[in-house]
Protein backbone atom coordinates (compact mmCIF):
# COMPACT_ATOMS: atom_id res chain seq x y z
CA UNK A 1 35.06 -20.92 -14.03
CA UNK A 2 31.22 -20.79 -14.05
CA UNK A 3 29.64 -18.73 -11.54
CA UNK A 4 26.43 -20.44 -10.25
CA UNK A 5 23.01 -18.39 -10.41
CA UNK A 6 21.59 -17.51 -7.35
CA UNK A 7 17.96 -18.44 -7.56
CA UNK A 8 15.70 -15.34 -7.34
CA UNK A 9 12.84 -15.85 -4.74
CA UNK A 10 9.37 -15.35 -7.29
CA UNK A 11 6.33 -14.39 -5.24
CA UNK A 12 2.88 -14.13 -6.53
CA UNK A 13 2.13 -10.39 -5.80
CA UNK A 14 -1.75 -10.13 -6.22
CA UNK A 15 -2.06 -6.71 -6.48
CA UNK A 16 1.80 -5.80 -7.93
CA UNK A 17 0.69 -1.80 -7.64
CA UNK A 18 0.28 -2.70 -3.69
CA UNK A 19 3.36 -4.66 -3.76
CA UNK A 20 4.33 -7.46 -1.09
CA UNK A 21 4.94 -5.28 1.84
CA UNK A 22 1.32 -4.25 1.77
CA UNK A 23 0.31 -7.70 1.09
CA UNK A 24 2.28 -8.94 4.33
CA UNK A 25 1.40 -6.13 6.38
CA UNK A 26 -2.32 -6.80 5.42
CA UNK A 27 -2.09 -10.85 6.28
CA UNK A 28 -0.34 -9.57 9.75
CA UNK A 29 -4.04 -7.74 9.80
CA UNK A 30 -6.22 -9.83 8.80
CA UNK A 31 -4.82 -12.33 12.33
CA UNK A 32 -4.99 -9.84 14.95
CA UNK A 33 -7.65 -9.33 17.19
CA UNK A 34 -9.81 -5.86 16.57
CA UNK A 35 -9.36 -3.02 18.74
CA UNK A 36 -7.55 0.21 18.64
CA UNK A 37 -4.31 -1.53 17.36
CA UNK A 38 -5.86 -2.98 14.23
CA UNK A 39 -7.09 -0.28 13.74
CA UNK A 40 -4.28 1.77 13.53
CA UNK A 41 -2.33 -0.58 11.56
CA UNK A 42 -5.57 -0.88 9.02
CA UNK A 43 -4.86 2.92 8.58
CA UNK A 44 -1.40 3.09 8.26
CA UNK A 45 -1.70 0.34 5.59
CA UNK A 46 -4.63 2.01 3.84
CA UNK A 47 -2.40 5.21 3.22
CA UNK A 48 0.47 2.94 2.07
CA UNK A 49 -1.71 1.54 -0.29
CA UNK A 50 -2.98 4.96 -1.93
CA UNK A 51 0.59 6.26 -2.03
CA UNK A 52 1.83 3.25 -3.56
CA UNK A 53 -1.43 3.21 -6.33
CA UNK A 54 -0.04 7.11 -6.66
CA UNK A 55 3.11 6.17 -7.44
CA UNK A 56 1.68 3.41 -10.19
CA UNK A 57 -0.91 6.05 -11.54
CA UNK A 58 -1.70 8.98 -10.16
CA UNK A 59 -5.10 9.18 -12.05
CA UNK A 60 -6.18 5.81 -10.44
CA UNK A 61 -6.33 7.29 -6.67
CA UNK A 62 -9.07 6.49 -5.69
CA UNK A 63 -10.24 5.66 -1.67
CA UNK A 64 -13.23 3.31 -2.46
CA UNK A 65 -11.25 1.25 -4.69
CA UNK A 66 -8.31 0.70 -1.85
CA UNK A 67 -11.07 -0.11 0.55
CA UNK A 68 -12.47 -1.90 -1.42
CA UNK A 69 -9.72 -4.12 -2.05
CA UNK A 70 -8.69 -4.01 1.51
CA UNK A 71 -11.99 -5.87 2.05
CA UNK A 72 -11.35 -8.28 -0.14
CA UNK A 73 -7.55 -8.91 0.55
CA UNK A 74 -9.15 -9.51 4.20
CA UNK A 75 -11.62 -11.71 3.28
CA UNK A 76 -14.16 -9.05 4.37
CA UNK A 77 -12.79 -8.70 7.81
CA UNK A 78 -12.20 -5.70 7.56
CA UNK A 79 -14.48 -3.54 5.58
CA UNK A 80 -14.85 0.07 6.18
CA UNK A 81 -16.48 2.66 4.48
CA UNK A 82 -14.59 6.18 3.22
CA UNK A 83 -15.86 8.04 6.34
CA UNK A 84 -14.60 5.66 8.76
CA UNK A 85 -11.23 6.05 8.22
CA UNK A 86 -8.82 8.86 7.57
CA UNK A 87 -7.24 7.72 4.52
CA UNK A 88 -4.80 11.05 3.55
CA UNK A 89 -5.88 13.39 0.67
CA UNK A 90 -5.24 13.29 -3.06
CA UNK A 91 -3.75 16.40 -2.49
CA UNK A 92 -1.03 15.23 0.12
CA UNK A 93 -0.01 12.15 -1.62
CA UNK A 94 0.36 14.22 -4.80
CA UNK A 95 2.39 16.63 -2.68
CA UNK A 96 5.19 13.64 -1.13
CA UNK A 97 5.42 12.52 -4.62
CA UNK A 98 6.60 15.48 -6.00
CA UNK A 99 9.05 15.92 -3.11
CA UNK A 100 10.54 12.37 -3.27
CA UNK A 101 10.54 13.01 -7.51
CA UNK A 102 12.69 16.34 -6.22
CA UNK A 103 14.67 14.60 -4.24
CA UNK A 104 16.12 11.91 -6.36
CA UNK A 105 16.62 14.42 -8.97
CA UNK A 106 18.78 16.85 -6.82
CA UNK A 107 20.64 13.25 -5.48
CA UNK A 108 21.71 12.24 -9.62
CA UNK A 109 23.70 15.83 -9.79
C-alpha cells in the first residue's frame, strides 16, 4: 500500500533571513492606517527582524540595513530613520541568543 505525499505548501520568502512571519506581519503593516498602532507594530516587527538577521549572522546586524529593507518591503510607506525608532541593541539581541542557545542545550540532556 502506497502512502500518498502530502503536498508541501512552497512560498516565495523574499528575504528567507526575515522569514514569512515577518513578511506577513509587514503586509498586515503596510494596510493599516498610521497612528500610534502602526507604529507600534512597525517596532515590534523591526526588532523581530534584527533578532531573526542575528540568528542568520550575527556579524550582519545591522539597523540601517533592516530599515532599510523595511522601506522597501513597504513600498516606502514606511521609512524611518535609526533615531526614530527604538530598534533594541546589538548587545541585547546578542544577549537572548545566548540564552535561547543555553536553553536548548540544557533541554537535549
Amino acid at each position: 500500500m502506497h502512502r500518498e505525499r502530502v503536498a508541501y505548501p512552497q512560498k516565495r520568502i523574499e528575504r528567507r533571513h526575515y522569514g514569512s512571519i515577518v513578511e506577513q506581519l509587514i503586509k498586515h503593516i503596510n494596510q493599516m492606517e498610521p497612528g500610534e498602532e502602526r507604529d507600534e507594530l512597525t517596532r515590534l516587527v523591526a526588532n523581530q527582524m534584527k533578532r531573526n538577521l542575528a540568528s542568520w549572522n550575527s556579524n550582519a546586524m545591522d539597523d540601517e540595513k533592516i530599515l532599510e529593507d523595511l522601506a522597501e518591503y513597504t513600498d516606502g510607506k514606511i521609512s524611518l530613520l535609526p533615531n526614530e525608532i527604538n530598534i533594541i541593541s546589538d548587545k541585547e539581541v546578542m544577549a537572548e541568543l545566548q540564552q535561547t542557545l543555553t536553553t536548548k542545550k540544557k533541554r537535549k540532556k
